[in-house]
N, C-alpha and C. Protein backbone atom coordinates (compact mmCIF):
# COMPACT_ATOMS: atom_id res chain seq x y z
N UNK A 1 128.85 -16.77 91.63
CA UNK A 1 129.52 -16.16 90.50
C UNK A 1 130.96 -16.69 90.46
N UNK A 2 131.38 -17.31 89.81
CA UNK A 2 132.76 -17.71 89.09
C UNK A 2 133.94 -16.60 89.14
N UNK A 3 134.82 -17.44 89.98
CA UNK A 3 136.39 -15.80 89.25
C UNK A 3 136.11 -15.68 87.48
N UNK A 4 136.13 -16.36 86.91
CA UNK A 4 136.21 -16.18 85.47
C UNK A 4 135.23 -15.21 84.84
N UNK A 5 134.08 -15.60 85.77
CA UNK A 5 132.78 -14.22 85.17
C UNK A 5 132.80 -13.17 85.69
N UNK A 6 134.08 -13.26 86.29
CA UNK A 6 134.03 -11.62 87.23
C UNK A 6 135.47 -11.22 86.56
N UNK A 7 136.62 -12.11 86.33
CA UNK A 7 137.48 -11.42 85.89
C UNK A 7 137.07 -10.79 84.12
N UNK A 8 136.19 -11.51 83.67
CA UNK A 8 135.00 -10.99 82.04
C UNK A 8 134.96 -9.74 82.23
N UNK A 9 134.24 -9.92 83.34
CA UNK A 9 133.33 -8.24 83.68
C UNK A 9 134.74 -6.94 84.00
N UNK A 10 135.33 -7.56 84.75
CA UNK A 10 136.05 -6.24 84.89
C UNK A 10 137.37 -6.16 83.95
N UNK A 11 137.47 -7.14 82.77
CA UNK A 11 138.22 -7.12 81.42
C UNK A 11 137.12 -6.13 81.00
N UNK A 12 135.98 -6.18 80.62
CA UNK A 12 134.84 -5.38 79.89
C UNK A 12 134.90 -4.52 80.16
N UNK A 13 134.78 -3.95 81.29
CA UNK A 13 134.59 -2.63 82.04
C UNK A 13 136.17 -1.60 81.69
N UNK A 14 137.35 -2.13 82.24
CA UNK A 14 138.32 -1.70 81.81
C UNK A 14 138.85 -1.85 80.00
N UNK A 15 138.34 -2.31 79.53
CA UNK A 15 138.26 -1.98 77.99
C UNK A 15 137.41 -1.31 77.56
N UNK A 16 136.31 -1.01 78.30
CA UNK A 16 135.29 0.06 77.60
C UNK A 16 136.38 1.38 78.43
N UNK A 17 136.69 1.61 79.34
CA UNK A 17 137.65 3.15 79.68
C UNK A 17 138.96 3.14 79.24
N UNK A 18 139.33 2.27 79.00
CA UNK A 18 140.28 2.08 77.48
C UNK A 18 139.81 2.74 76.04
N UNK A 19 138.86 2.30 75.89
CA UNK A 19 138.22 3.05 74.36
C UNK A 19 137.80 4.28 74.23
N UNK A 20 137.04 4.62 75.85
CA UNK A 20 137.08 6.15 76.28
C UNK A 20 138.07 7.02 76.24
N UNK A 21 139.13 6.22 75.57
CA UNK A 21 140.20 7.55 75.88
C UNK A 21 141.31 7.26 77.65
N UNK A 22 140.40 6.52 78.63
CA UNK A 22 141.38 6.37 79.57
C UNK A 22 142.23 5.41 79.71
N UNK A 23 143.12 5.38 80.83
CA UNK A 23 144.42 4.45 80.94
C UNK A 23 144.55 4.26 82.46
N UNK A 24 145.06 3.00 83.04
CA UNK A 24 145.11 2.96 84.30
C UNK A 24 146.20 3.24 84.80
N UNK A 25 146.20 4.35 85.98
CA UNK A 25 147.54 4.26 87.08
C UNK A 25 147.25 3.59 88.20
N UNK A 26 148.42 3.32 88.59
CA UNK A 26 148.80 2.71 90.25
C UNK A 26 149.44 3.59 90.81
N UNK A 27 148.97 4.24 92.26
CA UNK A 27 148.99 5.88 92.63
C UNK A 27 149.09 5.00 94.51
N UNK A 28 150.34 5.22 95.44
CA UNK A 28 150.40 4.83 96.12
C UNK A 28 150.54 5.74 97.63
N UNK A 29 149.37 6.02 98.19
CA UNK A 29 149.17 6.90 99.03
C UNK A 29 149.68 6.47 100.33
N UNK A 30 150.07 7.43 101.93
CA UNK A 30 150.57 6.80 103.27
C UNK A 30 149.38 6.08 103.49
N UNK A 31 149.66 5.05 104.33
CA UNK A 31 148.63 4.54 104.97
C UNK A 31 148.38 5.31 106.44
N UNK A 32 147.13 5.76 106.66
CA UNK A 32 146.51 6.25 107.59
C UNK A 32 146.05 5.67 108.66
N UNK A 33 145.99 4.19 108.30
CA UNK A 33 145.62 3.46 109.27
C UNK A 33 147.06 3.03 110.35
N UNK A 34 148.17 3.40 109.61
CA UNK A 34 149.51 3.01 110.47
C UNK A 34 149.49 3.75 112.12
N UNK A 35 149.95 2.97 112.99
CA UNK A 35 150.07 3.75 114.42
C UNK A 35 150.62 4.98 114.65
N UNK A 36 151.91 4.71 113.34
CA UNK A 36 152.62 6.03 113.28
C UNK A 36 152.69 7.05 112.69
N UNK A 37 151.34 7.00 112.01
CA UNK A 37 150.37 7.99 111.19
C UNK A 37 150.52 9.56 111.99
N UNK A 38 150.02 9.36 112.54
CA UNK A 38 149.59 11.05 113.52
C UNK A 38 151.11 11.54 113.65
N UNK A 39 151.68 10.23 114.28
CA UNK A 39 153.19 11.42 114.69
C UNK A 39 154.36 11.24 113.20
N UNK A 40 154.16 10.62 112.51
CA UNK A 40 155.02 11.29 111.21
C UNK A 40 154.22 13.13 110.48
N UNK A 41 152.93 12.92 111.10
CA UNK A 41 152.11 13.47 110.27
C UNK A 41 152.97 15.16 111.27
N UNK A 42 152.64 15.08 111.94
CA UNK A 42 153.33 15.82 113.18
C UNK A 42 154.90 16.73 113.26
N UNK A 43 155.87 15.17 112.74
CA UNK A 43 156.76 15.53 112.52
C UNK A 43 157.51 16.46 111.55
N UNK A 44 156.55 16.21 110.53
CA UNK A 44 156.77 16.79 108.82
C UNK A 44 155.93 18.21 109.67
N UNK A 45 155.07 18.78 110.15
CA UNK A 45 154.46 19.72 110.04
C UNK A 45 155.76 20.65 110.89
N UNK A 46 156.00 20.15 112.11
CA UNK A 46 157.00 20.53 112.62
C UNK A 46 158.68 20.86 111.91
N UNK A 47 158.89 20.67 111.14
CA UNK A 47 160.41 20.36 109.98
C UNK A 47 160.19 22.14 109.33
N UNK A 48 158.85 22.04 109.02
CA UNK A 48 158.38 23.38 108.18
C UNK A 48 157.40 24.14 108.66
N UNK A 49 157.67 24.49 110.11
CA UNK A 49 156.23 24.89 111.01
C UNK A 49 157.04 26.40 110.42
N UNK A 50 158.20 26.86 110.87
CA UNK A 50 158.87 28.49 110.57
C UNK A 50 159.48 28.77 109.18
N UNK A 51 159.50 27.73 108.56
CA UNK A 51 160.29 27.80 107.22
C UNK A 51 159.55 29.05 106.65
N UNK A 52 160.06 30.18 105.89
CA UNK A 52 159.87 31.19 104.79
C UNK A 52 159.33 30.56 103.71
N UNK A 53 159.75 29.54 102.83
CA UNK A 53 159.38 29.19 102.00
C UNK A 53 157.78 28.41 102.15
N UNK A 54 157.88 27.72 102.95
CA UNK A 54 156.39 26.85 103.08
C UNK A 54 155.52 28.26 103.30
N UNK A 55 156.08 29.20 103.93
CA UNK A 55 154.55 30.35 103.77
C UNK A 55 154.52 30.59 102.89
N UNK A 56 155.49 30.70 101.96
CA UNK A 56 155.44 31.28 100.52
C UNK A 56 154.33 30.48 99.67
N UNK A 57 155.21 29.19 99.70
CA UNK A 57 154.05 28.26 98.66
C UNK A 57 152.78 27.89 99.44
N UNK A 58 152.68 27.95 100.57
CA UNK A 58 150.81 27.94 101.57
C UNK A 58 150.23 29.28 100.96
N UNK A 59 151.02 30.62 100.76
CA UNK A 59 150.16 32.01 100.77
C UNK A 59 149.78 31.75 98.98
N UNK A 60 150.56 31.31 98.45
CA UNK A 60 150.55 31.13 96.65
C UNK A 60 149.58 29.76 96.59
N UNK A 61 149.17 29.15 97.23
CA UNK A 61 148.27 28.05 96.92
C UNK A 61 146.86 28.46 97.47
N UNK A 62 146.51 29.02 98.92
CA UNK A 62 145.75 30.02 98.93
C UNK A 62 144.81 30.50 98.15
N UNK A 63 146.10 31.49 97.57
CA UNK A 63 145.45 32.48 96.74
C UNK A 63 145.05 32.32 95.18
N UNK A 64 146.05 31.20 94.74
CA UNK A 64 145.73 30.35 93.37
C UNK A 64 144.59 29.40 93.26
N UNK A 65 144.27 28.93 94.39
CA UNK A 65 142.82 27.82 94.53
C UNK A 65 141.44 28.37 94.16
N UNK A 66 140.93 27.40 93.40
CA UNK A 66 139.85 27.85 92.84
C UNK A 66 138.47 26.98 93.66
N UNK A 67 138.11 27.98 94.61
CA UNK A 67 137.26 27.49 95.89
C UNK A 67 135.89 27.73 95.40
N UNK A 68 135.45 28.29 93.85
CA UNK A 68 133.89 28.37 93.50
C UNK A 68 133.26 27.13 93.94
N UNK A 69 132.33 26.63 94.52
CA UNK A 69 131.15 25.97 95.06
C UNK A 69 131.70 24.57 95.87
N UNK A 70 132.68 25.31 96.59
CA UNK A 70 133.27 24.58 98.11
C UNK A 70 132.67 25.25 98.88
N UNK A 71 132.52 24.01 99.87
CA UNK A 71 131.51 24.94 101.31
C UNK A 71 133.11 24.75 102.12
């Protein structure tokens, strides 16, 4: 298969969810695979382990989540 018949196909594909009504983002998440994954992950939990407010918005997200047909 040719770059050219593949860059066709996914011109096609992204112009048909174009016509659907959609649009593309670029959405740039941590990388998980980094070494220093676990202990940033760690660190941030630690910053707001006693904070008042993080219970506030944890007890208000909680209770606002809509958990119908989550196991």
């Amino acid at each position: 298969m040719t770059t050219a018949h593949v860059n066709m196909r996914v011109k096609k594909h992204r112009d048909a969810l174009r016509a659907a009504g959609l649009r593309p983002i670029q959405i740039w998440v941590p990388d998980t695979r980094r070494p220093d994954f676990v202990e940033e992950c760690r660190r941030q939990c630690l910053v707001v382990r006693n904070d008042p407010q993080e219970k506030e918005v944890m007890d208000w997200l909680e209770a606002a989540a809509d958990k119908d047909g989550w196991v």
